[in-house]
Protein backbone atom coordinates (compact mmCIF):
# COMPACT_ATOMS: atom_id res chain seq x y z
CA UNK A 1 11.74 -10.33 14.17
CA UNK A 2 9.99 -8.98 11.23
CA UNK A 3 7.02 -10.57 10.00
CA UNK A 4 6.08 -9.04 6.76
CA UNK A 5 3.30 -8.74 5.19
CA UNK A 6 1.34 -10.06 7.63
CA UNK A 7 -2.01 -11.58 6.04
CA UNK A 8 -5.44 -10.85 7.30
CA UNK A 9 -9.11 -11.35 5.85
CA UNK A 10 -10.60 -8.48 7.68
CA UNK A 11 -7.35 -5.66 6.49
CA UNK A 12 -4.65 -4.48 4.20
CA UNK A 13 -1.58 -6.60 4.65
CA UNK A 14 1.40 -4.94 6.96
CA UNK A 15 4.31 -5.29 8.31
CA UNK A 16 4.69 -6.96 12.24
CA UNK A 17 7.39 -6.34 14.30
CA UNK A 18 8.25 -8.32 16.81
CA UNK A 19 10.79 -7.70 19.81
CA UNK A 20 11.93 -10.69 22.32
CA UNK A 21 13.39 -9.44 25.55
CA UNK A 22 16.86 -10.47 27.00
CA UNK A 23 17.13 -13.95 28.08
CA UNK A 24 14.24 -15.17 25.70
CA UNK A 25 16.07 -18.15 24.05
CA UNK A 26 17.76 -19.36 27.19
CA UNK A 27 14.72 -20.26 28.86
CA UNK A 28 12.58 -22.25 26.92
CA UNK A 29 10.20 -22.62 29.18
CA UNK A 30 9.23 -19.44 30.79
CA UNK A 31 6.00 -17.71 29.03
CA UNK A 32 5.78 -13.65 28.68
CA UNK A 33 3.34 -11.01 28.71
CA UNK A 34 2.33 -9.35 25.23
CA UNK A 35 2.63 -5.37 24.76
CA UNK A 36 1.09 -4.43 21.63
CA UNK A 37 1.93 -1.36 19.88
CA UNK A 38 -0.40 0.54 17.28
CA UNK A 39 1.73 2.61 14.34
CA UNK A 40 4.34 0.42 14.80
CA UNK A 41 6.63 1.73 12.26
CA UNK A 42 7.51 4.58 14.49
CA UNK A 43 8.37 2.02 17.51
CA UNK A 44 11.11 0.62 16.89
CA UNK A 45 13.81 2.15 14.15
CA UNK A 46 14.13 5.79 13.55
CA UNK A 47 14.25 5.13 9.93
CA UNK A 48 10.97 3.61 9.70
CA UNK A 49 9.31 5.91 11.54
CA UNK A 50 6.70 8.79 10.32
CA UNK A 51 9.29 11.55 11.65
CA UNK A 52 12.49 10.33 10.03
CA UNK A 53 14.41 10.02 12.48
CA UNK A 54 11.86 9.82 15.85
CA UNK A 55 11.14 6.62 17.69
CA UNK A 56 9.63 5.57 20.75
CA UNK A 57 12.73 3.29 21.57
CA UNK A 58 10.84 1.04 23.07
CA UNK A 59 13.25 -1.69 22.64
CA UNK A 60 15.97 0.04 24.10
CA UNK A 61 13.79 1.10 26.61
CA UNK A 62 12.37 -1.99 27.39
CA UNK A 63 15.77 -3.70 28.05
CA UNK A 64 17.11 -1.32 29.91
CA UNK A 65 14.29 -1.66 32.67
CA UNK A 66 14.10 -4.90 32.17
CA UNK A 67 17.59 -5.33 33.14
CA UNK A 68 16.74 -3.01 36.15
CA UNK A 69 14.03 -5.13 37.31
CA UNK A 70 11.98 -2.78 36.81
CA UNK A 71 9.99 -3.91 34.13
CA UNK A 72 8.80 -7.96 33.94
CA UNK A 73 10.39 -9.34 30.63
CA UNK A 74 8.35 -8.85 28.06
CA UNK A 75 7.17 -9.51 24.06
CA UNK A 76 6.80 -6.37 22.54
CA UNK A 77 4.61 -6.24 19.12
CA UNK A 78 4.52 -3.46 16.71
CA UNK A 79 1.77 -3.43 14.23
CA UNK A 80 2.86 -0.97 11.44
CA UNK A 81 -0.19 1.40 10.21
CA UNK A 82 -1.20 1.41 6.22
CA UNK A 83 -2.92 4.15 4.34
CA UNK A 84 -6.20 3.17 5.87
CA UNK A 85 -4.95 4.23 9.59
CA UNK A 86 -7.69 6.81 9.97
CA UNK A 87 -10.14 3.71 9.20
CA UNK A 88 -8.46 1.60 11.07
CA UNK A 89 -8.15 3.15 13.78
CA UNK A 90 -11.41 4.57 14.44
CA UNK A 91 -14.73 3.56 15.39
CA UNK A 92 -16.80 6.24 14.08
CA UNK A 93 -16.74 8.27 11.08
CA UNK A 94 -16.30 11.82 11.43
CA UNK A 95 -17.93 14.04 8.74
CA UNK A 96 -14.48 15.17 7.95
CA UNK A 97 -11.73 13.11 7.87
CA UNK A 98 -14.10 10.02 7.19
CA UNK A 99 -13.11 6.63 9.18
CA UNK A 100 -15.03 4.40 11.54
CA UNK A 101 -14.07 1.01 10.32
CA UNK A 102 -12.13 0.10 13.77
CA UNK A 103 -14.58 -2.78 13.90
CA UNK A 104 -12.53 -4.88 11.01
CA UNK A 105 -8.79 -4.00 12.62
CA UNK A 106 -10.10 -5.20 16.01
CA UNK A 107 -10.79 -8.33 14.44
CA UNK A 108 -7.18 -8.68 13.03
CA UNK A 109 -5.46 -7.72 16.36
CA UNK A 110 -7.57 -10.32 18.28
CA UNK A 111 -8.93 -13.31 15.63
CA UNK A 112 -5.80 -13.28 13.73
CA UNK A 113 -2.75 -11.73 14.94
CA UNK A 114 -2.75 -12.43 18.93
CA UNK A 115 -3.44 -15.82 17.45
CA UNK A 116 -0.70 -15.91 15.54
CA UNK A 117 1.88 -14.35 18.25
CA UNK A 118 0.27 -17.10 21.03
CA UNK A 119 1.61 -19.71 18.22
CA UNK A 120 5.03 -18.20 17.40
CA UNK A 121 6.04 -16.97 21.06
CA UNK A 122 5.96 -18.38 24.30
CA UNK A 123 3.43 -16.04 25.48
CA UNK A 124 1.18 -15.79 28.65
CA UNK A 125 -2.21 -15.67 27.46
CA UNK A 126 -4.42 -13.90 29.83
CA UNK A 127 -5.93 -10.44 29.60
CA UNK A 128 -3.82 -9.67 32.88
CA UNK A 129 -0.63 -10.32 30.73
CA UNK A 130 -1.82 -8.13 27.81
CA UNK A 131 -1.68 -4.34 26.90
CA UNK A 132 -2.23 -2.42 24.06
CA UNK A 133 -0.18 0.90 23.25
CA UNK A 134 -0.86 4.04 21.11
CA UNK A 135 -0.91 7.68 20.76
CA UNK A 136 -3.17 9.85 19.16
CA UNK A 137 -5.57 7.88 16.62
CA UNK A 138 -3.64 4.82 18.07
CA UNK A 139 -4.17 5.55 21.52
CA UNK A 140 -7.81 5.83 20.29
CA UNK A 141 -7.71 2.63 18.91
CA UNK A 142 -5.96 1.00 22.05
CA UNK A 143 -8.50 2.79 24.27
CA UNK A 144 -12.01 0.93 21.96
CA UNK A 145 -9.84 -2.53 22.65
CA UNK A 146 -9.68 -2.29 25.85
CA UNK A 147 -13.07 -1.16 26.15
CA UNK A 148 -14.65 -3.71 23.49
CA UNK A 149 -12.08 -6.65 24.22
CA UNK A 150 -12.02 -6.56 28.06
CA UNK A 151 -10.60 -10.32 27.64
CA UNK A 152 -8.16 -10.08 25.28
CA UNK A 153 -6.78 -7.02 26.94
CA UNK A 154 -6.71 -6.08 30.58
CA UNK A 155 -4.38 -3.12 29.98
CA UNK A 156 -4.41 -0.20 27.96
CA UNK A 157 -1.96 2.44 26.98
CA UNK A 158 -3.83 5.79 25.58
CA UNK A 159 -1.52 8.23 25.03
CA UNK A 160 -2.67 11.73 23.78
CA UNK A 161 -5.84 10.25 22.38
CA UNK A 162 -7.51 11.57 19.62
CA UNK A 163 -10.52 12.10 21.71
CA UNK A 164 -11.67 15.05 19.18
CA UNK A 165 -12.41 12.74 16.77
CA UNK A 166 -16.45 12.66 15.32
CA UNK A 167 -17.49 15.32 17.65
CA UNK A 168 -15.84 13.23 21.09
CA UNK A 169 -17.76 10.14 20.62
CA UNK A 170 -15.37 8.15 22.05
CA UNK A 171 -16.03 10.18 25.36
CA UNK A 172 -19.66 9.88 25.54
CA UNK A 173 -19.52 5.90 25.02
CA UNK A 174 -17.20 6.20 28.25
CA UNK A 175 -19.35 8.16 29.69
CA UNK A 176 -22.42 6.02 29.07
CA UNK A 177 -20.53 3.52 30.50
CA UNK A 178 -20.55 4.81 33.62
CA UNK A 179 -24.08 5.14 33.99
């Protein structure tokens, strides 16, 4: 399901995917766990995507384990990125590519858009039943999240972070953590 445009006070408006898994409308009554996807242009349809072509078929991926049993059934939710993803999707600025305004796309993800999917979707609502997904600034992005929204999200998909960015910052707040 497409949701486009999708309205927020904090960001640029952007398209929102949304995938159902098999069974979905049968059972009105069961409730599903929430995978969120950053870049979501490139997670669904090859012709969307930034490499024509190149997707993370995680649709077809998803349905196949799912009909494996491999995989609970699951809602899958693609945010697509916008000219601002290097803003977006970081929390600090680095002195050359700019950024650092994370702070204002973590509010849309969890004041107005996990909202919006716990309205729309039978979805469980727990930070158990939640992960966030991306890869490179995205699996940045997913990575601050989990780390800033501990109870929105108690999963966390960080794929070939962008760990480089403003001089590794994101590693020494990890590493602070630990202390």
């Amino acid at each position: 399901r497409t949701h486009a445009a999708f309205p927020s006070q904090h960001v640029p408006a952007r398209d929102v995917l949304v995938w159902l898994p098999p069974g979905y409308a049968k059972d009105t009554r069961q409730r599903y766990p929430v995978v969120v996807f950053h870049d979501g242009q490139n997670v669904f349809d090859g012709a969307t995507s930034f490499l024509p072509g190149q997707e993370w078929r995680a649709d077809e991926t998803a349905d196949r384990l799912i009909r494996e049993r491999r995989l609970p059934p699951c809602i899958l939710v693609a945010i697509a990125n916008t000219s601002a993803r290097r803003e977006e999707y970081t929390l600090e600025p680095d002195p050359r590519y700019g950024g650092g305004g994370s702070e204002r796309y973590m509010r849309f993800v969890v004041e107005e858009l996990l909202p919006f999917v716990d309205r729309t979707y039978r979805t469980r609502t727990t930070a158990v039943d939640r992960t966030v997904i991306g890869s490179s600034l995205g699996g940045l992005v997913s990575l601050d999240l989990a780390l800033r929204h501990p109870e929105t999200f108690g999963r966390a998909g960080v794929l070939s972070p962008a760990v480089w960015w403003s001089d590794r910052a994101v590693v020494r707040r990890v590493v602070a953590m630990g202390k």
